[in-house]
C-alpha atoms as a PDB file:
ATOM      1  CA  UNK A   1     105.150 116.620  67.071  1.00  0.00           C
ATOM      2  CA  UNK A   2     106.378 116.135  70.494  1.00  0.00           C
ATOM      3  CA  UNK A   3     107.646 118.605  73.433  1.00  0.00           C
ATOM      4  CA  UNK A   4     110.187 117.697  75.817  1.00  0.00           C
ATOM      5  CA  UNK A   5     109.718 118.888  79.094  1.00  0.00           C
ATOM      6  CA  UNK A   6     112.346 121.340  80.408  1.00  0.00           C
ATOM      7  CA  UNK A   7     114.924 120.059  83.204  1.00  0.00           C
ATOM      8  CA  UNK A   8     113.735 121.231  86.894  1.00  0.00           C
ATOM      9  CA  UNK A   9     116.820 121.967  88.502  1.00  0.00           C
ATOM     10  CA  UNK A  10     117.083 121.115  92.168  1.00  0.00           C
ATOM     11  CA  UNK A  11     116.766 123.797  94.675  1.00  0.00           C
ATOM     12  CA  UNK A  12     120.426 125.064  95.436  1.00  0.00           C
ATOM     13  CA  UNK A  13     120.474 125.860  99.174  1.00  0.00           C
ATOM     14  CA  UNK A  14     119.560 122.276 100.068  1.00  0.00           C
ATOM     15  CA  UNK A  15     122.064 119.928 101.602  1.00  0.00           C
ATOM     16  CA  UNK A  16     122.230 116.705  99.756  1.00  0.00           C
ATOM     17  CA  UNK A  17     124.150 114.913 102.969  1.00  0.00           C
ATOM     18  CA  UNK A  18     121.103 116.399 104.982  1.00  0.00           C
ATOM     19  CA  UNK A  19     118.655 114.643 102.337  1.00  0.00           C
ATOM     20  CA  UNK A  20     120.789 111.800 102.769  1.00  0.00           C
ATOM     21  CA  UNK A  21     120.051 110.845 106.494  1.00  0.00           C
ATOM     22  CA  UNK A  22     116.088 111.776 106.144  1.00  0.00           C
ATOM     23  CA  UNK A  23     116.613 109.528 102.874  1.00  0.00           C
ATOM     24  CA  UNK A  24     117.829 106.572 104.839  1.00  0.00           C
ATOM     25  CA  UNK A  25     115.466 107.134 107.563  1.00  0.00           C
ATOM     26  CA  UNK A  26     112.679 107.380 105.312  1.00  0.00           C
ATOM     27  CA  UNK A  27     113.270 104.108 103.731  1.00  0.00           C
ATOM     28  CA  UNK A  28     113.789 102.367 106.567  1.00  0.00           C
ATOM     29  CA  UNK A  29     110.792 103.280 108.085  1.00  0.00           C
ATOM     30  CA  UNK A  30     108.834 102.303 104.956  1.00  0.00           C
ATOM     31  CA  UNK A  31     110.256  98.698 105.153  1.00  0.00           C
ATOM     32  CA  UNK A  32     109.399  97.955 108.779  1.00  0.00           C
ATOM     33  CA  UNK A  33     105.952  99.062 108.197  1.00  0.00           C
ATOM     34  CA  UNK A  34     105.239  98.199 104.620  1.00  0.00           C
ATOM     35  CA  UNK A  35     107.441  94.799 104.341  1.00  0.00           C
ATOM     36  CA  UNK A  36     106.492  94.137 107.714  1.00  0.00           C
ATOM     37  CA  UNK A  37     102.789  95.054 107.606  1.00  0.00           C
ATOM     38  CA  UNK A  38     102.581  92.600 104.662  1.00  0.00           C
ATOM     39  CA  UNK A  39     104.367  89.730 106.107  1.00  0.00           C
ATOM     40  CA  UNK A  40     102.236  89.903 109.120  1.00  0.00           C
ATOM     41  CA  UNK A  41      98.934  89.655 106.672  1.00  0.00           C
ATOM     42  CA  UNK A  42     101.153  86.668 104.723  1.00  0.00           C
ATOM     43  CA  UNK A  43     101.199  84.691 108.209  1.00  0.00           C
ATOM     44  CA  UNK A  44      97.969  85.315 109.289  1.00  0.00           C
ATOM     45  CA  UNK A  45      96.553  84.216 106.251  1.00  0.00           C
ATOM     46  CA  UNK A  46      98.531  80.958 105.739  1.00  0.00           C
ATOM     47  CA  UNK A  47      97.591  79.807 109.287  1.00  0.00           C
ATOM     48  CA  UNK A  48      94.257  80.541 108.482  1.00  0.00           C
ATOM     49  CA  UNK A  49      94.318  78.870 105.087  1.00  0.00           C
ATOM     50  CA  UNK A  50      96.706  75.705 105.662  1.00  0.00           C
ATOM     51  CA  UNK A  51      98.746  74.549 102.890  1.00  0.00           C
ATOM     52  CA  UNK A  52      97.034  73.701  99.960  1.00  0.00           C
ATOM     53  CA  UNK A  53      97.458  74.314  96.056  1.00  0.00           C
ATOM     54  CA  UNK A  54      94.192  77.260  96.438  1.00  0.00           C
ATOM     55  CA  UNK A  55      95.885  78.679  99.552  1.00  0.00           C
ATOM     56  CA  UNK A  56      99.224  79.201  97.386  1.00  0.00           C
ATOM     57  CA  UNK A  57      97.769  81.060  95.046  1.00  0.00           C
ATOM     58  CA  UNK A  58      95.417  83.419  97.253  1.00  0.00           C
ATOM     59  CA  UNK A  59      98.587  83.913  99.263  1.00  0.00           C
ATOM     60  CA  UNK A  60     100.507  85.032  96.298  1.00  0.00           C
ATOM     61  CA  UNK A  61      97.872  87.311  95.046  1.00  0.00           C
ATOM     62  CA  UNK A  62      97.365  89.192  98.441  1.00  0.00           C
ATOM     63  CA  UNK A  63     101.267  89.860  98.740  1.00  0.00           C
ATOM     64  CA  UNK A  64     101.133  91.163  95.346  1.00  0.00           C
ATOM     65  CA  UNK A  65      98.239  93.278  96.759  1.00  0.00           C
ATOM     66  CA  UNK A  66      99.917  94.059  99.994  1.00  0.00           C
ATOM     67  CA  UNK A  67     103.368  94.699  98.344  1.00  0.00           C
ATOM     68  CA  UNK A  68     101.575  97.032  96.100  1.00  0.00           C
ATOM     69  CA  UNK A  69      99.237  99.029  98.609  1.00  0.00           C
ATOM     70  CA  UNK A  70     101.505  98.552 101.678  1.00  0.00           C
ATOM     71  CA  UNK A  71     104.705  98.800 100.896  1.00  0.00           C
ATOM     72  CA  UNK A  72     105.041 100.690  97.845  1.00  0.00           C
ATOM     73  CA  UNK A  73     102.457 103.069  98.523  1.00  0.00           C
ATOM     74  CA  UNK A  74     104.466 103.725 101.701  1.00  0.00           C
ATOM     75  CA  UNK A  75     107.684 103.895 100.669  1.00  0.00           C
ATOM     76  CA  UNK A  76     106.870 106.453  97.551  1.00  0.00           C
ATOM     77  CA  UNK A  77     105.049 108.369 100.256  1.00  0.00           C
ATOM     78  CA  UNK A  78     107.947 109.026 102.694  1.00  0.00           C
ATOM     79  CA  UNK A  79     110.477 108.828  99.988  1.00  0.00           C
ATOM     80  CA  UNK A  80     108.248 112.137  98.354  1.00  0.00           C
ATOM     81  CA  UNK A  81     108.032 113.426 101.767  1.00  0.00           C
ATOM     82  CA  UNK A  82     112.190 113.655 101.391  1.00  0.00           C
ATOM     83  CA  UNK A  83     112.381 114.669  97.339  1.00  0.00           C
ATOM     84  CA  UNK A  84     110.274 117.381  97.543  1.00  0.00           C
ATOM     85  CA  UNK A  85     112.740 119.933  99.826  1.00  0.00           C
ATOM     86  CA  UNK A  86     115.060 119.751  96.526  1.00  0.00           C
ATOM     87  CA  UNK A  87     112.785 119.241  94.011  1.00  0.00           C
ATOM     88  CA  UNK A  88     109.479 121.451  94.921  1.00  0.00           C
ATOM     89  CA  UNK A  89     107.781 120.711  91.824  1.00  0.00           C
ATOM     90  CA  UNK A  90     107.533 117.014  91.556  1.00  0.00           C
ATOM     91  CA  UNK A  91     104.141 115.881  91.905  1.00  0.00           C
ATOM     92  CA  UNK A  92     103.567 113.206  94.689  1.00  0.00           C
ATOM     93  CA  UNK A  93     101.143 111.485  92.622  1.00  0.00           C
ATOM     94  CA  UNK A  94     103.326 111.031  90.136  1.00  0.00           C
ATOM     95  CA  UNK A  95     106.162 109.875  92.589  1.00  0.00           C
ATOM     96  CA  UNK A  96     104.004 107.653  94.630  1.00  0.00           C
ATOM     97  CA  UNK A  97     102.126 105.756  91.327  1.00  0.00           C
ATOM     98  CA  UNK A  98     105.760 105.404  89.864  1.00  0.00           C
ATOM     99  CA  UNK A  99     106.766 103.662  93.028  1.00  0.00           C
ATOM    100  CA  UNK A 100     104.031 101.646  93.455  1.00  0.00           C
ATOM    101  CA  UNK A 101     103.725 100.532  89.738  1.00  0.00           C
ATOM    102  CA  UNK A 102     107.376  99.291  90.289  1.00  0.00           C
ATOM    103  CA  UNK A 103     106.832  97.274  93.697  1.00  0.00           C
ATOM    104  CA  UNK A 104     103.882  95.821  91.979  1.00  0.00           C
ATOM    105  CA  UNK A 105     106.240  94.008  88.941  1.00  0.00           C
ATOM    106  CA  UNK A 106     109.093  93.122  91.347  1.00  0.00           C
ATOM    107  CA  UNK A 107     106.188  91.803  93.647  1.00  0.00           C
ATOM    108  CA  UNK A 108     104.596  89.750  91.215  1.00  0.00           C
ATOM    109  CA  UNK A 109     107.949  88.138  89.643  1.00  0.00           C
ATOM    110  CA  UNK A 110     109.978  87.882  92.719  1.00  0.00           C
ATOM    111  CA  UNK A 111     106.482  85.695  94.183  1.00  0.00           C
ATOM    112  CA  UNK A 112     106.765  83.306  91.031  1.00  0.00           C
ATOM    113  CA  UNK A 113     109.455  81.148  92.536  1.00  0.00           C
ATOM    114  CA  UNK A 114     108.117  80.495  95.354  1.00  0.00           C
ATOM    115  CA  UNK A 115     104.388  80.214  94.507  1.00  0.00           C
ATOM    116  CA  UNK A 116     106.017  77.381  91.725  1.00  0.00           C
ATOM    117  CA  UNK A 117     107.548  76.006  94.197  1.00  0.00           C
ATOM    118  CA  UNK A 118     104.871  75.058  96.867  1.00  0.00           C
ATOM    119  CA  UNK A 119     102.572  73.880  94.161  1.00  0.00           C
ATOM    120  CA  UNK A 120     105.133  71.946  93.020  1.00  0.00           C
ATOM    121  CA  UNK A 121     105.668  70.338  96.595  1.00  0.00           C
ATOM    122  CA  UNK A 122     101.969  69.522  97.108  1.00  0.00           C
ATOM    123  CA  UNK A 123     102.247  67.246  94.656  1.00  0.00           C
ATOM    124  CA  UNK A 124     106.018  65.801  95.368  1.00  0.00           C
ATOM    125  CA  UNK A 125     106.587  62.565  97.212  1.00  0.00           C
ATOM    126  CA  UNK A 126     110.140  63.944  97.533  1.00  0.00           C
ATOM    127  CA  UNK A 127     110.947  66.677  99.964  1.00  0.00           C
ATOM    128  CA  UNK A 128     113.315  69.374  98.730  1.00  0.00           C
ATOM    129  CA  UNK A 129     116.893  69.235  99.803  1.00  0.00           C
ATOM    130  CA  UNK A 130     117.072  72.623 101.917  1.00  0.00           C
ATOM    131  CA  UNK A 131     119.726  74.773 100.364  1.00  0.00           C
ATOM    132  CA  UNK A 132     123.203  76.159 101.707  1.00  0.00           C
ATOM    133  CA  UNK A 133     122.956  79.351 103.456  1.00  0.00           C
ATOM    134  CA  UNK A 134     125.362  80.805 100.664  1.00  0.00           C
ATOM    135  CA  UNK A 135     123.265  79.427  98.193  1.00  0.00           C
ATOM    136  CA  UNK A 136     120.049  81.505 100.107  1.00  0.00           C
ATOM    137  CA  UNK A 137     122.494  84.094 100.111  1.00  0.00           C
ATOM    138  CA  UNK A 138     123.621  83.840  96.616  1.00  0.00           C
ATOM    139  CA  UNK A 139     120.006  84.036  94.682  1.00  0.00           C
ATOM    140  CA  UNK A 140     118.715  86.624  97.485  1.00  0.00           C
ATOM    141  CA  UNK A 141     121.375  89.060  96.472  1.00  0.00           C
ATOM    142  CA  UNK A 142     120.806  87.470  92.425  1.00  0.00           C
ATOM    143  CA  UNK A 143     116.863  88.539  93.279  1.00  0.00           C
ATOM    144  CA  UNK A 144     117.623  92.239  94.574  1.00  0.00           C
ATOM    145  CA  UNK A 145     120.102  92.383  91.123  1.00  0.00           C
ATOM    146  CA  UNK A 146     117.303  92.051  89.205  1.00  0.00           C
ATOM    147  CA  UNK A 147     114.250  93.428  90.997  1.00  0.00           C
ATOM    148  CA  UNK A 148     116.151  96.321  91.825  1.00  0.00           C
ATOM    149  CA  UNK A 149     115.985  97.976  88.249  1.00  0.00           C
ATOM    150  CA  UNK A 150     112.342  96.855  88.128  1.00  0.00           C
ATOM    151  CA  UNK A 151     111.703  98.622  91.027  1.00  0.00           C
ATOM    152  CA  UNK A 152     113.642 101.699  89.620  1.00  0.00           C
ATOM    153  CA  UNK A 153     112.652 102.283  86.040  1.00  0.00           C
ATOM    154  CA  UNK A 154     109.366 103.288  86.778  1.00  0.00           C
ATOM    155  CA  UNK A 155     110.905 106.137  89.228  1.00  0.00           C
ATOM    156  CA  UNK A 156     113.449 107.198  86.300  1.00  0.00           C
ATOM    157  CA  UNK A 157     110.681 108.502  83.993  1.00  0.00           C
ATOM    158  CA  UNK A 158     109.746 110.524  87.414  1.00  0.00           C
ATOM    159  CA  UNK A 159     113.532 111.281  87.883  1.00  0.00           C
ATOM    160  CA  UNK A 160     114.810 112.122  84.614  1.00  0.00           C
ATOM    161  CA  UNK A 161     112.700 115.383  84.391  1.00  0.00           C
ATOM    162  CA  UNK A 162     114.878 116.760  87.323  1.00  0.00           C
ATOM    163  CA  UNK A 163     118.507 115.427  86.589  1.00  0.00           C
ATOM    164  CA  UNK A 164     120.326 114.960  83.757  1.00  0.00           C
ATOM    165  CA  UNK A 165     121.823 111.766  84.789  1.00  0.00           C
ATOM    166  CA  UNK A 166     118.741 110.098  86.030  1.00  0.00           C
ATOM    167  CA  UNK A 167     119.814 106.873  84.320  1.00  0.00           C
ATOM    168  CA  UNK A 168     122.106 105.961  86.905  1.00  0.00           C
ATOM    169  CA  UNK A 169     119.591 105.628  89.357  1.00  0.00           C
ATOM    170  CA  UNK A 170     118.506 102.352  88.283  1.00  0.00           C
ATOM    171  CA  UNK A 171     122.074 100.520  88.590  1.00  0.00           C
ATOM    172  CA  UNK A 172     122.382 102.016  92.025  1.00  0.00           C
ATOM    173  CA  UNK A 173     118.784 100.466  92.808  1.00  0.00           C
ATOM    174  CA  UNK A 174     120.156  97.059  91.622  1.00  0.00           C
ATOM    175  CA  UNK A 175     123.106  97.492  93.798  1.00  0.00           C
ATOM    176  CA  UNK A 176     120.904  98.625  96.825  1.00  0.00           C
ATOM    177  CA  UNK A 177     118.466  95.989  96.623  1.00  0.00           C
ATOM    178  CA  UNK A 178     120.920  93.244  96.449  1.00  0.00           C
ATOM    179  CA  UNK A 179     122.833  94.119  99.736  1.00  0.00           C
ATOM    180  CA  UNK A 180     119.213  94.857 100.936  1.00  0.00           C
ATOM    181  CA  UNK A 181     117.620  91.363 100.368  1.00  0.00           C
ATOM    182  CA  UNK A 182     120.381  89.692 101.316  1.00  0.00           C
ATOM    183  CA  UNK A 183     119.746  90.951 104.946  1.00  0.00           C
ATOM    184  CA  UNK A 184     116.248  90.261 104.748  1.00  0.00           C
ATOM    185  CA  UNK A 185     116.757  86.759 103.929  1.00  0.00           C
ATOM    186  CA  UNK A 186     119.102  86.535 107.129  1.00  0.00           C
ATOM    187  CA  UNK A 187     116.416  87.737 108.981  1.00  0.00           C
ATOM    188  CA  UNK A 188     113.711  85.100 107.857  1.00  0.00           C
ATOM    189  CA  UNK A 189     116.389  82.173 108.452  1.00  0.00           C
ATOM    190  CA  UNK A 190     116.092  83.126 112.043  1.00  0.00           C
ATOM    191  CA  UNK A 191     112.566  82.062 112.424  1.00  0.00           C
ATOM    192  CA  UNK A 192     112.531  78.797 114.369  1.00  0.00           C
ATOM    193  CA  UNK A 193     110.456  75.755 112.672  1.00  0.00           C
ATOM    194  CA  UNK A 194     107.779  76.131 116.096  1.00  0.00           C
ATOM    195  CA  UNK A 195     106.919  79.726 114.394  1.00  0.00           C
ATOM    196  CA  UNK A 196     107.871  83.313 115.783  1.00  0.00           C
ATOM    197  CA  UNK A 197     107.693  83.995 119.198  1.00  0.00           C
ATOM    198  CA  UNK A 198     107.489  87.883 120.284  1.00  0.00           C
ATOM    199  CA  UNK A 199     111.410  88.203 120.765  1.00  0.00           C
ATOM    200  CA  UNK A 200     111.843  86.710 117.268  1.00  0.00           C
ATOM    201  CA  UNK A 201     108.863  89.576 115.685  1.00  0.00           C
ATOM    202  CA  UNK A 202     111.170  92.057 117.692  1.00  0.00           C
ATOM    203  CA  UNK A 203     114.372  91.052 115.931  1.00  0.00           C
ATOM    204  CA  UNK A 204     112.728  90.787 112.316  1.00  0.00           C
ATOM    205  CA  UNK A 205     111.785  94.188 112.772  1.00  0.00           C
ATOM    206  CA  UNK A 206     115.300  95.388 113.272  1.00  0.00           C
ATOM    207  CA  UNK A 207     116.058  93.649 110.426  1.00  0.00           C
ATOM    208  CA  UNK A 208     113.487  95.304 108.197  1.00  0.00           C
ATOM    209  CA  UNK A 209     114.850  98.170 109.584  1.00  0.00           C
ATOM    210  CA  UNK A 210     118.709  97.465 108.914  1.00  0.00           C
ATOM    211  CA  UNK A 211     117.499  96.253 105.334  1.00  0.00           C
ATOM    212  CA  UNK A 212     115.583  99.365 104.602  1.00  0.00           C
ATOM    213  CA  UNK A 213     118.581 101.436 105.696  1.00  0.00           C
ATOM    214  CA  UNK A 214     121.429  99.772 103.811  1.00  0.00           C
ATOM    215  CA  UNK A 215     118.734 100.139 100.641  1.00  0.00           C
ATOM    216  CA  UNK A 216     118.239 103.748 101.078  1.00  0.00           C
ATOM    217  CA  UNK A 217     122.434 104.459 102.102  1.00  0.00           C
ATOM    218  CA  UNK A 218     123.110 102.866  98.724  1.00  0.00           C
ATOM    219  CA  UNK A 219     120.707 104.303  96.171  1.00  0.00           C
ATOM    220  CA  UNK A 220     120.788 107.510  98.312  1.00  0.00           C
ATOM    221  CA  UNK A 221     124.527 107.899  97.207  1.00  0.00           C
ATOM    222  CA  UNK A 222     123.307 108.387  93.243  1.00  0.00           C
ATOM    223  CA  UNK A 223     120.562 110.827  94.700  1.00  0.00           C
ATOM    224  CA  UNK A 224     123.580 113.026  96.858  1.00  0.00           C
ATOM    225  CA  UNK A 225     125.345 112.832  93.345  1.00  0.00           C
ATOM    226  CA  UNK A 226     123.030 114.657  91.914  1.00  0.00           C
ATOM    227  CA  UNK A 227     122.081 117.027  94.144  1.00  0.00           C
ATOM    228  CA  UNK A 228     125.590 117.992  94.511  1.00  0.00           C
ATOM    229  CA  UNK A 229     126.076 117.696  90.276  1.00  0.00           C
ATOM    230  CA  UNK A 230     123.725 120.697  90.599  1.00  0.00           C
ATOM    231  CA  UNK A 231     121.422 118.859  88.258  1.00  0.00           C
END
């Protein structure tokens, strides 16, 4: 026999616009620091390493790791930090391993292109033709499509015990992420084949920052829904 668990309404006196803004800022703080923080470690570690078929795959691991630990950790931290004025009750332990669970799936697929990729270049004679910015474009906003619910589904079963209409929380994370990767993937097309210099760190950073933002504006909309549903 199971037992449902009763719906937690929201607390009433909150303002969702209010939540909306710490929301956005909360995300977009997560992304400088925990995207940022992690492609700082990826860097470090492929100058260290070099490019080789063993270096690929350590590199692909400790992004997993990093994306896990850094950034998910983070942003289910700060994101807690915001859900917890209208929803008191929600455990951040549950919140936090929800959100980390999540970034460590859309991690691990969204780094098996790329990881097949180089390995299949160290053994190529052939370089790769480099792709259209629209095409970049294209499959960055295809990527956040698809990562986005991955991200989001482990979040729902966290969400669903405080709104009725949790389910729509993972389209608007699908919608989110895509406008959201596609800036990030402008920002990486800035870097300069020499490497980053300090002005280019400085202007990655703002786009983390944008990125984050747009994500959290988005998906932010479906949380103002239903804190103004009265859910």
């Amino acid at each position: 026999m199971t037992h449902s668990i009763p719906m937690q309404k929201p607390v009433a006196d909150v303002s969702p616009w209010h939540i909306w803004r710490q929301w956005v800022a909360a995300n977009s703080l997560a992304e400088v620091i925990g995207l940022g923080g992690s492609a700082l470690i990826g860097a470090l570690l492929f100058q260290w390493l070099g490019e080789t078929a063993v270096s690929t795959l350590i590199l692909a691991v400790v992004m997993i790791l990093c994306g896990t630990f850094m950034e998910g950790v983070l942003v289910g931290l700060l994101q807690w930090h915001v859900l917890q004025r209208p929803f008191p009750s929600m455990s951040r332990t549950s919140w936090v391993r929800a959100t980390a669970v999540g970034a460590a799936v859309a991690w691990t697929l969204g780094m098996i292109p790329s990881t097949v990729m180089n390995l299949t270049a160290d053994t190529s004679s052939t370089p790769p033709t480099e792709p259209s910015n629209l095409v970049v474009y294209g499959l960055a906003a295809a990527m956040g499509l698809l990562l986005g619910p991955i991200l989001a589904l482990p979040q729902w079963t966290v969400l669903r015990h405080y709104v009725k209409s949790a389910g729509w929380w993972i389209p608007a994370n699908s919608l989110a992420w895509a406008g959201g990767m596609i800036i990030v993937f402008m920002g990486t097309s800035l870097i300069p084949p020499e490497g980053i210099t300090p002005g280019i760190a400085l202007l990655l950073l703002v786009t983390l920052a944008v990125a984050g933002a747009v994500v959290g504006a988005v998906h932010g909309l479906a949380l103002v829904w239903f804190l103004r549903s009265g859910e």
